[in-house]
Protein backbone atom coordinates (compact mmCIF):
# COMPACT_ATOMS: atom_id res chain seq x y z
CA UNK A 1 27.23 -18.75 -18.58
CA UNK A 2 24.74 -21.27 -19.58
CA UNK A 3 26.05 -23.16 -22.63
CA UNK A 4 23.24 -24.64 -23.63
CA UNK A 5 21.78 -21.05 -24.02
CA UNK A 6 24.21 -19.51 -26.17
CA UNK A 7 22.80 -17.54 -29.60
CA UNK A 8 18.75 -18.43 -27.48
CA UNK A 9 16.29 -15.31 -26.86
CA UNK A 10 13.80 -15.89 -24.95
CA UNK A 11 10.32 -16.32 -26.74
CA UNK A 12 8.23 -17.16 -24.37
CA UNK A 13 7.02 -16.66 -20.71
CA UNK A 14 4.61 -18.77 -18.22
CA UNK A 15 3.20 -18.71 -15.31
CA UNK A 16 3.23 -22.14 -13.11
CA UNK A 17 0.56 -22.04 -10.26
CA UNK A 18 2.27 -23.78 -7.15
CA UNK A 19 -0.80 -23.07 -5.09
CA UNK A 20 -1.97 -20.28 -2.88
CA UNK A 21 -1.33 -19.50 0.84
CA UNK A 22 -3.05 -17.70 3.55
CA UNK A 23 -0.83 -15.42 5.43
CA UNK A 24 -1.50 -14.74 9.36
CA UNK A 25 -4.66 -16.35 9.66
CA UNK A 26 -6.42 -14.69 5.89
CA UNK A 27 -4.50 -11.39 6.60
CA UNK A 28 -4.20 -12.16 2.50
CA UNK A 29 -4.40 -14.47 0.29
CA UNK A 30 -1.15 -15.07 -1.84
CA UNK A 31 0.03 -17.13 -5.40
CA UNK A 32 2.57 -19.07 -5.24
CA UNK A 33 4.39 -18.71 -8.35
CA UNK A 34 7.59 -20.60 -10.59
CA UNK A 35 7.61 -19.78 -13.89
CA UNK A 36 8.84 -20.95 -17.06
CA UNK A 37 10.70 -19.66 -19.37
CA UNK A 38 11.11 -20.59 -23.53
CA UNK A 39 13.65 -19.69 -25.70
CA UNK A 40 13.06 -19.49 -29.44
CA UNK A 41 15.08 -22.60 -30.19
CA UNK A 42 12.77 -24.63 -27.28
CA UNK A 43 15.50 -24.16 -24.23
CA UNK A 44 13.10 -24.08 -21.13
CA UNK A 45 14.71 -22.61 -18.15
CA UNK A 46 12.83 -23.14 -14.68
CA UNK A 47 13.02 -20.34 -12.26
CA UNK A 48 11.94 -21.22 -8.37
CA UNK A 49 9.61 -23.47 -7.67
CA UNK A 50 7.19 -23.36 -5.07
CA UNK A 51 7.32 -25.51 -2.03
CA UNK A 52 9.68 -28.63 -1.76
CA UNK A 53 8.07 -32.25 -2.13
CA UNK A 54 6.77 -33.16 1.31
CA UNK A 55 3.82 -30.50 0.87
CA UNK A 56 2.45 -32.66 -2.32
CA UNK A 57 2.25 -35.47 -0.09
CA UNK A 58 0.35 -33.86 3.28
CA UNK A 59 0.83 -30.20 3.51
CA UNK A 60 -0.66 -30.17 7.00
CA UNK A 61 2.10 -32.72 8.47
CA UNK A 62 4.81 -30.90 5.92
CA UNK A 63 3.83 -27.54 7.69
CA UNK A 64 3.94 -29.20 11.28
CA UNK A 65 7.07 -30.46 10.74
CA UNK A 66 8.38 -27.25 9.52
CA UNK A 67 6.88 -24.60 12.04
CA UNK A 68 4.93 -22.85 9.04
CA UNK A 69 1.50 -22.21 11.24
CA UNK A 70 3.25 -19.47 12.54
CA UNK A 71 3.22 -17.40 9.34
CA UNK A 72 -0.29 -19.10 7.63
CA UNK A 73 -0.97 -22.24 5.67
CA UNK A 74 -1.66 -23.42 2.30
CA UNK A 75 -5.41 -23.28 1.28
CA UNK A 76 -5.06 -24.32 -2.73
CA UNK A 77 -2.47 -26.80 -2.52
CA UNK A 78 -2.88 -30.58 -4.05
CA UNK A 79 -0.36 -32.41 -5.51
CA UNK A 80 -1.12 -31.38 -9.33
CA UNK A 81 0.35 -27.95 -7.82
CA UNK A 82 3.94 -29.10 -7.43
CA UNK A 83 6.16 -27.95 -9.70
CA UNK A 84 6.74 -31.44 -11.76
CA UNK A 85 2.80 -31.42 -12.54
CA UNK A 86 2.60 -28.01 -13.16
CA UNK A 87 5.86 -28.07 -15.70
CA UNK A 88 4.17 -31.33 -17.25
CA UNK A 89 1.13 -28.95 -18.86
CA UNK A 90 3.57 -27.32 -20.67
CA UNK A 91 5.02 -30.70 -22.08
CA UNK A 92 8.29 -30.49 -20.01
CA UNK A 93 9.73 -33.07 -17.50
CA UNK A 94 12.34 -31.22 -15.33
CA UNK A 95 15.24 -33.18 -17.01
CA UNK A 96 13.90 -31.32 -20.02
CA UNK A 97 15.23 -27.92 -18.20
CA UNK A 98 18.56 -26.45 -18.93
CA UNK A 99 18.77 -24.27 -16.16
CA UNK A 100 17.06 -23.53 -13.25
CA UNK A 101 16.94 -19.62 -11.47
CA UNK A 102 16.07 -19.68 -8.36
CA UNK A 103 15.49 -16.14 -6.74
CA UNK A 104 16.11 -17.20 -3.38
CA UNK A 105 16.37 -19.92 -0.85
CA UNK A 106 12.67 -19.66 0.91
CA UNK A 107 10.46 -22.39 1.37
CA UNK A 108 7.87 -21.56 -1.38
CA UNK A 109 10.49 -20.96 -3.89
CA UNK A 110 12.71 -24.35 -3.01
CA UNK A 111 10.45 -26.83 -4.66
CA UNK A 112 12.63 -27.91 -7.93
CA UNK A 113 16.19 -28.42 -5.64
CA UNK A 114 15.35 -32.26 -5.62
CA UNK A 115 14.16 -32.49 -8.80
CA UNK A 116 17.05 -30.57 -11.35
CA UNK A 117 19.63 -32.26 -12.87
CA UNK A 118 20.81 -28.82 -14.95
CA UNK A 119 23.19 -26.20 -14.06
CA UNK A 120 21.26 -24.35 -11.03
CA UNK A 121 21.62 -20.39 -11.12
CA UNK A 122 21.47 -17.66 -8.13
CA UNK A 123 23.55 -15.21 -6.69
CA UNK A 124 27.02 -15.80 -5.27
CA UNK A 125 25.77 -14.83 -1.89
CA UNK A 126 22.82 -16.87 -1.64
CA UNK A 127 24.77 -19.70 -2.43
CA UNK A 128 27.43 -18.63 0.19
CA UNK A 129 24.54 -19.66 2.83
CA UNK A 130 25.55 -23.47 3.77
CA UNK A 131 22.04 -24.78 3.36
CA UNK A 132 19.15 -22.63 1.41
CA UNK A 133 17.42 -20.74 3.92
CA UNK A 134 14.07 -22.25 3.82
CA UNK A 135 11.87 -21.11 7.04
CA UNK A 136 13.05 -19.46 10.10
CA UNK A 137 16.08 -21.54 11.65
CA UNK A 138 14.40 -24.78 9.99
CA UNK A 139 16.86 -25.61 7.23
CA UNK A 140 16.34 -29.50 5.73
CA UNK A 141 17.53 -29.11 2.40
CA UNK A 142 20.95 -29.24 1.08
CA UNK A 143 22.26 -27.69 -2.21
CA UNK A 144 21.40 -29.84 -5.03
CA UNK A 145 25.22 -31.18 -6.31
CA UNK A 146 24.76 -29.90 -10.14
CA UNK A 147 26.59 -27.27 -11.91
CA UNK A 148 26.36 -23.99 -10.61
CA UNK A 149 26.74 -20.26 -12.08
CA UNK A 150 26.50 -17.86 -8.59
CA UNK A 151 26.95 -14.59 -10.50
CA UNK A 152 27.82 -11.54 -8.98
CA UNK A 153 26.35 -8.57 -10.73
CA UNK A 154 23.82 -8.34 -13.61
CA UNK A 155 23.77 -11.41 -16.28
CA UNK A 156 22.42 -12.06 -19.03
CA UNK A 157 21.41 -16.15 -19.43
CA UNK A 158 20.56 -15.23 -23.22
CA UNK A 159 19.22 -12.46 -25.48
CA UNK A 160 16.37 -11.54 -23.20
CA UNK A 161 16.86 -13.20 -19.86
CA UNK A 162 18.39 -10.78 -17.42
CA UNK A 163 19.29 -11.34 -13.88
CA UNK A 164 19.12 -8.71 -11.23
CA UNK A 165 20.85 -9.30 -7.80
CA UNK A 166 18.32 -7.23 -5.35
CA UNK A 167 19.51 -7.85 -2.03
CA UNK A 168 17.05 -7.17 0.59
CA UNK A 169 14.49 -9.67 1.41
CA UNK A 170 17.49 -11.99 1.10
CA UNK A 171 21.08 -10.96 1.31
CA UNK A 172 21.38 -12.73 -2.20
CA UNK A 173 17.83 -12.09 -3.64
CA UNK A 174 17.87 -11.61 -6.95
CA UNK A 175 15.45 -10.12 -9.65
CA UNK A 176 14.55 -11.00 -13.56
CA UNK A 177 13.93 -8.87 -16.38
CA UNK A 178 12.59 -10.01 -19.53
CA UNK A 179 12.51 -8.99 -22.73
CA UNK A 180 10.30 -10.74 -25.34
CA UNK A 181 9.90 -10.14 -29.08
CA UNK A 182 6.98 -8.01 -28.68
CA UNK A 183 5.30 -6.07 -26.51
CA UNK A 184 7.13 -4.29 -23.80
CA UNK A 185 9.31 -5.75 -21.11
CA UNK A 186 8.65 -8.01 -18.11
CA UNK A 187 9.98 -7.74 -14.79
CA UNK A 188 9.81 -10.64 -12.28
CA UNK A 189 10.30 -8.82 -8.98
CA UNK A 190 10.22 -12.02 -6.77
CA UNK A 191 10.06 -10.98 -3.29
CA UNK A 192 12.47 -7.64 -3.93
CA UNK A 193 8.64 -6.22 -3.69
CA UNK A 194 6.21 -9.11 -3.04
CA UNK A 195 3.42 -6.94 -2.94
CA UNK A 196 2.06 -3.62 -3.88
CA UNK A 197 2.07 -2.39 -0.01
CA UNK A 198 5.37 -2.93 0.92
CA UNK A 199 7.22 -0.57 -0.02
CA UNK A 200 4.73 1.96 2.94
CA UNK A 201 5.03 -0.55 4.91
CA UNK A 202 9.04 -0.61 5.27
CA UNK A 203 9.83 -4.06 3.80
CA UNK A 204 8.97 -5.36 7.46
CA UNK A 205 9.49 -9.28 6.22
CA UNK A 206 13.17 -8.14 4.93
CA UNK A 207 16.28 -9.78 6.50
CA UNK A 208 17.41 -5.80 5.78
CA UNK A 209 14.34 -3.21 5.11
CA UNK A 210 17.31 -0.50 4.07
CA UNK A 211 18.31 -2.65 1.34
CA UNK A 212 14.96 -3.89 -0.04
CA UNK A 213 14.04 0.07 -0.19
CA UNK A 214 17.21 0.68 -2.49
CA UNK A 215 16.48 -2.78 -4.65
CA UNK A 216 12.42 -2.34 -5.17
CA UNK A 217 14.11 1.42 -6.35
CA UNK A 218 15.87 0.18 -8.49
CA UNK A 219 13.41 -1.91 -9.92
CA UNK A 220 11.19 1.06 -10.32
CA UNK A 221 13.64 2.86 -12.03
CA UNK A 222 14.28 0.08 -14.26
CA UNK A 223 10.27 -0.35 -14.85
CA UNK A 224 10.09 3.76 -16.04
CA UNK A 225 13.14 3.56 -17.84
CA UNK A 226 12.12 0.37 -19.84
CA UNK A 227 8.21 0.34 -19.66
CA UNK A 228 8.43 -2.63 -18.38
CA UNK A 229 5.47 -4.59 -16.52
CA UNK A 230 6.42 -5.31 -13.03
CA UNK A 231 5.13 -8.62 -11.51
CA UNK A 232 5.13 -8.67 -7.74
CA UNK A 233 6.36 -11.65 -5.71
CA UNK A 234 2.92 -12.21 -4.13
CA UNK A 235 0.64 -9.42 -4.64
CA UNK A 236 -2.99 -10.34 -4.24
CA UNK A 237 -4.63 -9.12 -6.65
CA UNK A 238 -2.46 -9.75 -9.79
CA UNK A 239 -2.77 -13.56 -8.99
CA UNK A 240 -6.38 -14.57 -9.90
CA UNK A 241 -5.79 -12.26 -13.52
CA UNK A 242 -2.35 -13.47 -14.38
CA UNK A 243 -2.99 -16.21 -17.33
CA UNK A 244 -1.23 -19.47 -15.94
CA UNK A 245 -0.09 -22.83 -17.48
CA UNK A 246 -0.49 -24.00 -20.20
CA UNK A 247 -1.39 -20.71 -21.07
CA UNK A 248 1.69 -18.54 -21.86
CA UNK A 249 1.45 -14.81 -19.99
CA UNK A 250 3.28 -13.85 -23.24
């Protein structure tokens, strides 16, 4: 566990716009989302973090360098949309975090690695990978040598924050569900169903389709057992209506 969480529950929940993307050439238009989390004693916990450093700089080299054209490019992307900038209109500096989820080892959700200096958080098996998975074969970035909690099943971080392994998209994918004061729960689906469609559509982008199908069920099940709201990974049309920093979604 997280010390630094112990007796926390989480109070608050927000959004952190890393930028949007257009897939295949404007097959869609995607958010790019990290999001922050607040406890009621002020413990912010990061999770992902949209795409690593070198895209603040010159996302068109970054994306060269990388091989992204062949999936789409970044179309809202300056630097006040990396994660630092986008943490610093909430008032926190990333050595302000005390833990940092990441969901799993893509390129837009790699962003904070070279940043955190906290204990970072993911599944055992995503961690197992010797580099985070990034794009395609490209793989640049190494672990970030902090503390690290690789769980293994559900955990809780506090009263509140609840961590879902989903395998699927990736082998160690994992899945948040959050439970706030009032109003009913959240669930941050990450890419276990990064958009509305997928699910017809087979989970094509999965590393294993079979699995996603038995995670995003899961996640529904969770969503009519709980009444939860479920937040896709990168569904279009929840991303221009979803309140984002400073603003708190809740």
């Amino acid at each position: 566990m997280i010390p630094a969480l112990a007796g926390h529950r989480l109070a608050r929940v927000t959004l952190l716009d890393c930028g949007t993307f257009s897939v295949r050439g404007g097959e869609r238009i995607i958010g790019i989302p990290a999001w922050l989390l607040t406890t009621d004693r002020g413990a912010q916990v990061l999770v992902d973090g949209g795409f690593p450093a070198a895209y603040g700089k010159d996302d068109s080299a970054a994306g060269l360098a990388d091989g992204l054209g062949v999936f789409g490019a970044l179309v809202d992307h300056r630097p006040e949309k990396m994660v630092a900038p986008q943490l610093a209109l909430c008032g926190v500096a990333p050595g302000d975090l005390v833990a940092h989820v990441l969901t799993h080892g893509h390129i837009d959700h790699v962003g904070a690695l070279d940043l955190i200096t906290c204990p970072l958080v993911l599944t055992e098996i995503e961690r197992a990978d010797p580099r985070p998975r990034y794009f395609g074969a490209v793989r640049p970035l190494a672990w970030p040598e902090v503390p690290t909690l690789a769980i293994t099943g559900d955990t809780d971080l506090c009263d509140g924050i609840r961590l879902i392994p989903t395998p699927g998209h990736t082998p160690g994918h994992l899945s948040l569900l959050l439970t706030l004061p009032e109003g009913p729960p959240l669930i941050l689906a990450a890419d276990a169903i990064n958009r509305r469609s997928e699910p017809e559509e087979g989970f094509a982008d999965s590393a294993d389709p079979a699995a996603a199908r038995r995670s995003a069920d899961r996640l529904f099940a969770l969503q009519r057992d709980t009444g939860a709201r479920l937040i896709h990974g990168h569904e279009p049309t929840e991303w221009p209506v979803l309140p984002k920093a400073p603003q708190a979604l809740r």
